[in-house]
N, C-alpha and C. Protein backbone atom coordinates (compact mmCIF):
# COMPACT_ATOMS: atom_id res chain seq x y z
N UNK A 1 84.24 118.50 109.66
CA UNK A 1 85.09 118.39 108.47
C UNK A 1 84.30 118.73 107.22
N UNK A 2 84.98 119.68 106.47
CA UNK A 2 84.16 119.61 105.09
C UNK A 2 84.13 118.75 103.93
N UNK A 3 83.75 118.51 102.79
CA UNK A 3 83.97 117.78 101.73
C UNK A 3 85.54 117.38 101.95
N UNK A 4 86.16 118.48 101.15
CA UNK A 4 87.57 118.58 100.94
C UNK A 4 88.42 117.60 101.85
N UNK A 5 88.56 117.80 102.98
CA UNK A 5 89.23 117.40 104.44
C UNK A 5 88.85 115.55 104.41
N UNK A 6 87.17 115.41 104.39
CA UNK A 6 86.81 113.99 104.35
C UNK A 6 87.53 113.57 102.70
N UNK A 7 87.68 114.16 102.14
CA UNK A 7 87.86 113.75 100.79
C UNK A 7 89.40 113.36 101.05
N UNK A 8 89.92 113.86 101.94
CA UNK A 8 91.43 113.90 102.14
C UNK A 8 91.87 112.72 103.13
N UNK A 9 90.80 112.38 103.77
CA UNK A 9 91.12 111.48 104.64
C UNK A 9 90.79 109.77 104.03
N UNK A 10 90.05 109.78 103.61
CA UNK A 10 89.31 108.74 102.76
C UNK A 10 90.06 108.31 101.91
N UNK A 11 91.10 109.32 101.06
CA UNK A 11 92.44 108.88 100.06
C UNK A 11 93.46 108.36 101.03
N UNK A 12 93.59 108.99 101.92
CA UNK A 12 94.41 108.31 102.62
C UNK A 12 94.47 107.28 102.97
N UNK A 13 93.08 106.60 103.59
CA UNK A 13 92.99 105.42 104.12
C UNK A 13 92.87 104.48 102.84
N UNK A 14 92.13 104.94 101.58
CA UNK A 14 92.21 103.35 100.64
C UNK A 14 92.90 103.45 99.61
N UNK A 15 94.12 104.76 99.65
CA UNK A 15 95.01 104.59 98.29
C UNK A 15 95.75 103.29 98.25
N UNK A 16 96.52 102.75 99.42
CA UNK A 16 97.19 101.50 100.01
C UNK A 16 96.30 99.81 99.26
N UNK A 17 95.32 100.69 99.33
CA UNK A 17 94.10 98.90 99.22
C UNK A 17 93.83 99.36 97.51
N UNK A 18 93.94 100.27 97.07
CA UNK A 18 93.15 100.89 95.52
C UNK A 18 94.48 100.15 95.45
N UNK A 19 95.64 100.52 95.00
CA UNK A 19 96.77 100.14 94.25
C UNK A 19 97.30 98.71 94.07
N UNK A 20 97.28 98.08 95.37
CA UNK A 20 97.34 96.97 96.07
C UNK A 20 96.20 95.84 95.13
N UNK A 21 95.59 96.32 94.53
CA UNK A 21 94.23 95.78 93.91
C UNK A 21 94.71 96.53 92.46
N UNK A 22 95.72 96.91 91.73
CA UNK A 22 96.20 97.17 90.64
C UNK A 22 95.36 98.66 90.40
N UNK A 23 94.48 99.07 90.72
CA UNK A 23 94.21 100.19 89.97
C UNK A 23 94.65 101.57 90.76
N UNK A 24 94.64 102.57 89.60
CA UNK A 24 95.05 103.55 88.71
C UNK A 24 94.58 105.12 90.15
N UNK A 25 95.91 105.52 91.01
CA UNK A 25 95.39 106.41 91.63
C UNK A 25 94.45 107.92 91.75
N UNK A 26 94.81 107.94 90.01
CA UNK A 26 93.90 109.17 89.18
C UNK A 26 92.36 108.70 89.15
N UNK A 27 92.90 107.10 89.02
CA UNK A 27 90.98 107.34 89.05
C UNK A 27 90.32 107.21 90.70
N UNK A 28 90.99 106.96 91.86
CA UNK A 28 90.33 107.58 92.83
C UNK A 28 90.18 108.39 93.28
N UNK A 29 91.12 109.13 92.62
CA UNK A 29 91.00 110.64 93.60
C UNK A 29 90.00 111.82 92.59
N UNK A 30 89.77 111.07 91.38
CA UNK A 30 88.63 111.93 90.86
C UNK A 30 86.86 111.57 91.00
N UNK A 31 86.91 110.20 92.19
CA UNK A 31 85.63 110.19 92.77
C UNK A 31 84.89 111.11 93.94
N UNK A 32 83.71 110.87 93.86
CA UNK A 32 83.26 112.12 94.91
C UNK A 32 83.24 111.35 96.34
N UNK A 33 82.98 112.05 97.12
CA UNK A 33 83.07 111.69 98.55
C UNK A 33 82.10 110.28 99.10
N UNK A 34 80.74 110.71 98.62
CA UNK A 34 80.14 109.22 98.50
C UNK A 34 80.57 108.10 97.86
N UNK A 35 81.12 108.24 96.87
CA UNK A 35 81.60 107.30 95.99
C UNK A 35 83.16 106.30 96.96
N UNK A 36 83.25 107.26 97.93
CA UNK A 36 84.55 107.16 98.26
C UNK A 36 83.90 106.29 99.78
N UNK A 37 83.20 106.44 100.27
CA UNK A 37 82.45 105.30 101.27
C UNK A 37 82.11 104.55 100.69
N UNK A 38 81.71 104.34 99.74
CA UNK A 38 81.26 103.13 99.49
C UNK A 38 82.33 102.15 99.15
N UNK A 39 83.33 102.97 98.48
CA UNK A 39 84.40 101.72 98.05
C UNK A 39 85.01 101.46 99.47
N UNK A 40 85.28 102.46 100.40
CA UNK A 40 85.35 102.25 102.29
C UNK A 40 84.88 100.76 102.33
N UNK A 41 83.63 100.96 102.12
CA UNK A 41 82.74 99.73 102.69
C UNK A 41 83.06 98.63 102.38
N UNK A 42 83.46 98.81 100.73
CA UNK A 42 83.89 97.49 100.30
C UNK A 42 84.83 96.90 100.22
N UNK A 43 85.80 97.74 100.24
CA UNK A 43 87.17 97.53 101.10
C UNK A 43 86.93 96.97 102.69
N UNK A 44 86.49 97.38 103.20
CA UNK A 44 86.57 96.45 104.32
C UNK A 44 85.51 95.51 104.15
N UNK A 45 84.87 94.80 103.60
CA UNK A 45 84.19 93.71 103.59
C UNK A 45 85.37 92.76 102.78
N UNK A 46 85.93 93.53 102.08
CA UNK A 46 86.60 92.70 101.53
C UNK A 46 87.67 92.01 102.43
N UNK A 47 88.47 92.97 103.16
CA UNK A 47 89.33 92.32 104.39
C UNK A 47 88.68 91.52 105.15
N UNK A 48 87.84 91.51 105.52
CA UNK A 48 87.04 90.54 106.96
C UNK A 48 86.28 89.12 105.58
N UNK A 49 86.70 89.20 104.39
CA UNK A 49 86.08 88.03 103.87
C UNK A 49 87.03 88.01 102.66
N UNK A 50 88.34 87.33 103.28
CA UNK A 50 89.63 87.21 102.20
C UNK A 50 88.97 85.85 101.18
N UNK A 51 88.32 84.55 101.70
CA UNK A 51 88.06 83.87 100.37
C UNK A 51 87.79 83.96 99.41
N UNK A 52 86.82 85.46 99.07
CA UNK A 52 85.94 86.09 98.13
C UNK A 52 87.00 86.00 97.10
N UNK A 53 86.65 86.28 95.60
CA UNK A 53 87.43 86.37 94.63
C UNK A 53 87.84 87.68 94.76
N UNK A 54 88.90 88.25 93.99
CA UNK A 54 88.82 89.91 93.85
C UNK A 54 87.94 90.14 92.70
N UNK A 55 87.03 90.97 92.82
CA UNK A 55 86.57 91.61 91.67
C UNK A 55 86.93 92.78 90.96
N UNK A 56 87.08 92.81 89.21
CA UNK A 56 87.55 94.35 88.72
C UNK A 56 86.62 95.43 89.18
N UNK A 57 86.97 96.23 88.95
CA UNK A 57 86.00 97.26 89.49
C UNK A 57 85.53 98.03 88.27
């Protein structure tokens, strides 16, 4: 897969959790691909540890 394609798949999976968490779909889809695992990551840490507070981002 190239950039583009992972870049495409990655929106897919955390537009649902970005919005859901109030923010703004323009501003994820103008992050870069790394940027876009990492919030992955933290998105799912965040599911497997619901007590946590939400934090703004």
């Amino acid at each position: 897969m190239n950039d583009y394609q992972t870049k495409e798949v990655l929106l897919g999976q955390l537009s649902s959790w970005w919005t859901q968490n109030g923010w703004r779909l323009e501003t994820l889809k103008a992050k870069s691909v790394p940027e876009l695992l990492g919030i992955r990551n933290r998105a799912n840490a965040q599911r497997y540890n619901v007590s946590s507070h939400r934090r703004r981002a």
